[in-house]
C-alpha atoms as a PDB file:
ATOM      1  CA  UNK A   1       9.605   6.150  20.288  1.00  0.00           C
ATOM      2  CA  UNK A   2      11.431   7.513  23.614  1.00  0.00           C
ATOM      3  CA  UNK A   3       9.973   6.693  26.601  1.00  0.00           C
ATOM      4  CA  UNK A   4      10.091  11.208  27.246  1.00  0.00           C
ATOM      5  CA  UNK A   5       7.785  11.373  24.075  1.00  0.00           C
ATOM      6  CA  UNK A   6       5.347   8.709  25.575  1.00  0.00           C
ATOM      7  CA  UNK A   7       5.158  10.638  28.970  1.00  0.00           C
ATOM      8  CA  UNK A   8       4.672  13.638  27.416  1.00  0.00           C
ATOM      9  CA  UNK A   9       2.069  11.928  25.242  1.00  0.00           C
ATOM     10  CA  UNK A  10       0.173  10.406  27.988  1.00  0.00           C
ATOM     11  CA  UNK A  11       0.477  13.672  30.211  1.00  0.00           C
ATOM     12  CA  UNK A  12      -1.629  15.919  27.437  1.00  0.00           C
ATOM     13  CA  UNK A  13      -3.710  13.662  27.062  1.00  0.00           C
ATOM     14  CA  UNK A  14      -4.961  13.182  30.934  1.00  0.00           C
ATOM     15  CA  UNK A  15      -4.617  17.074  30.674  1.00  0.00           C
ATOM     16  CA  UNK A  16      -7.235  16.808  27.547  1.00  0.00           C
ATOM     17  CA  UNK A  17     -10.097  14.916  29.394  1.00  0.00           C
ATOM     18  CA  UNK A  18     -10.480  17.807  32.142  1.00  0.00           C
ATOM     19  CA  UNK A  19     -12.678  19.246  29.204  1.00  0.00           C
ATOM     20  CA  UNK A  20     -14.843  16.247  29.855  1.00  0.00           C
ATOM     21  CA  UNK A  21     -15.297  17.371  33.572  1.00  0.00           C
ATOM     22  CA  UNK A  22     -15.973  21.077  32.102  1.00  0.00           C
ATOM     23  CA  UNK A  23     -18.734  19.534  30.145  1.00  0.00           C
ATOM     24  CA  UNK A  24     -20.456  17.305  32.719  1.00  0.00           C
ATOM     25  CA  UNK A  25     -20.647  20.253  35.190  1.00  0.00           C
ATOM     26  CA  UNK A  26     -22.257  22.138  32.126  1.00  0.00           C
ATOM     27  CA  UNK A  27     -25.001  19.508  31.410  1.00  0.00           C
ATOM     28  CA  UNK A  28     -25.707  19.851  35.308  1.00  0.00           C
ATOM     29  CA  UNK A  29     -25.535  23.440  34.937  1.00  0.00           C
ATOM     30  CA  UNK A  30     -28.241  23.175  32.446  1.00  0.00           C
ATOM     31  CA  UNK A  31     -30.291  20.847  33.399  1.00  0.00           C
ATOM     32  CA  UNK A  32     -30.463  22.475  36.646  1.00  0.00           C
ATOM     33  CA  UNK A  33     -31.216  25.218  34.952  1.00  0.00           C
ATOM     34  CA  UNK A  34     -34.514  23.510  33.367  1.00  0.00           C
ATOM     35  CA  UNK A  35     -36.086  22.422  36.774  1.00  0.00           C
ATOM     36  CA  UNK A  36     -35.606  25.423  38.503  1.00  0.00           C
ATOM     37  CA  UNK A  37     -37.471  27.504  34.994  1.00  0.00           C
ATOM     38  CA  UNK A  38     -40.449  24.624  34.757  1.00  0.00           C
ATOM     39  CA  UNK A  39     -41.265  24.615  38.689  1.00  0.00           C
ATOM     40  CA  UNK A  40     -41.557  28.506  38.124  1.00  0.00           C
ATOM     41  CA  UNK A  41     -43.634  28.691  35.313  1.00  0.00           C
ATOM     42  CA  UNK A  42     -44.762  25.448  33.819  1.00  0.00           C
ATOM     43  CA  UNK A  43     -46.137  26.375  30.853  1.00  0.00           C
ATOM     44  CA  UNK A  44     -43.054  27.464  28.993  1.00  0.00           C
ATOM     45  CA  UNK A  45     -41.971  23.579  29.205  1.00  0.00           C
ATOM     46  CA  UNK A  46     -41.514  23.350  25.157  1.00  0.00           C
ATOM     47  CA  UNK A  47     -39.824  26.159  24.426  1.00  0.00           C
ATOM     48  CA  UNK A  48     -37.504  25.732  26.980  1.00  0.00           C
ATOM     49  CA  UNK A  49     -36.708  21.996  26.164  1.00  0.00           C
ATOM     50  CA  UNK A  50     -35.912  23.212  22.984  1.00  0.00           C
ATOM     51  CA  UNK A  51     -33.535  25.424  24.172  1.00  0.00           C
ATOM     52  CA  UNK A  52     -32.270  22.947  26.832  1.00  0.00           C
ATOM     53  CA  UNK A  53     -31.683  20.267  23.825  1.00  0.00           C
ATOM     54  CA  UNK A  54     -29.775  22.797  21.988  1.00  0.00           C
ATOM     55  CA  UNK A  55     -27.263  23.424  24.794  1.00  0.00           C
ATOM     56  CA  UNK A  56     -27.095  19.917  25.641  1.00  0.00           C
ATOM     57  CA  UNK A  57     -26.313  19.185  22.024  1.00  0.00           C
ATOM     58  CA  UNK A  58     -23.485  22.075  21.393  1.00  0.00           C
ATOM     59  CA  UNK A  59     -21.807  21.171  25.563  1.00  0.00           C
ATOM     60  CA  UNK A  60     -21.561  17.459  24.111  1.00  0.00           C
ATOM     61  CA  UNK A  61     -20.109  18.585  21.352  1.00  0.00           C
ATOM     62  CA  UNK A  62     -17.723  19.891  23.353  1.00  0.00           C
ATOM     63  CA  UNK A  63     -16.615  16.802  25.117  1.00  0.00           C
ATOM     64  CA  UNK A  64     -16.548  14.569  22.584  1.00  0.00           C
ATOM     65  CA  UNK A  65     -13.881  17.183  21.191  1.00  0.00           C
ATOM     66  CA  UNK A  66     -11.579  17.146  24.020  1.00  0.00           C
ATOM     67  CA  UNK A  67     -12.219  13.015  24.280  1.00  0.00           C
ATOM     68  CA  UNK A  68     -10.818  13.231  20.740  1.00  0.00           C
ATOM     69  CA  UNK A  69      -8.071  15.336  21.092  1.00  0.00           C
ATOM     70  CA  UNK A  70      -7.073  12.887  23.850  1.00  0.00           C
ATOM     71  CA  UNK A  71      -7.158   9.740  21.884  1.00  0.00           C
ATOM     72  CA  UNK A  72      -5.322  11.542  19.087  1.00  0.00           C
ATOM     73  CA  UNK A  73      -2.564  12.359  21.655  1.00  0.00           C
ATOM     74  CA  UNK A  74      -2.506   8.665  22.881  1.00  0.00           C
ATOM     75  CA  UNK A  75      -3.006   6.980  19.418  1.00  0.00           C
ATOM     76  CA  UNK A  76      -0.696   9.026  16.832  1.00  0.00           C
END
């Protein structure tokens, strides 16, 4: 394999992870999000952990797409 393909390999995939950035300012973003709503009103705390899971679940998601993306630039 040329050393050009390698570079350009290794180049998208560094590009790839800044999803992974995107994501972890999204969990904060949320999270965030869930202290500010339970110190105003308390006793919404399970419906809004439910809807706190969900968005941590599908922001993950996310991540772990652009993490894989990235290792199948590196590793093919």
């Amino acid at each position: 394999m040329s050393s050009l393909v390698i570079a350009a390999k290794t180049i998208g995939a560094g590009l790839a992870t800044i999803g992974l950035a995107g994501a972890g300012v999204g969990i904060g973003v949320l999270f965030a999000g869930l202290v500010i709503a339970l110190a105003r009103n308390p006793s919404l705390k399970k419906d809004l952990m439910a809807a706190t899971i969900l968005g941590f679940a599908l922001t993950e998601a996310i991540a772990l797409f652009a993490l894989m993306m990235a290792f199948l630039l590196l590793f093919t």
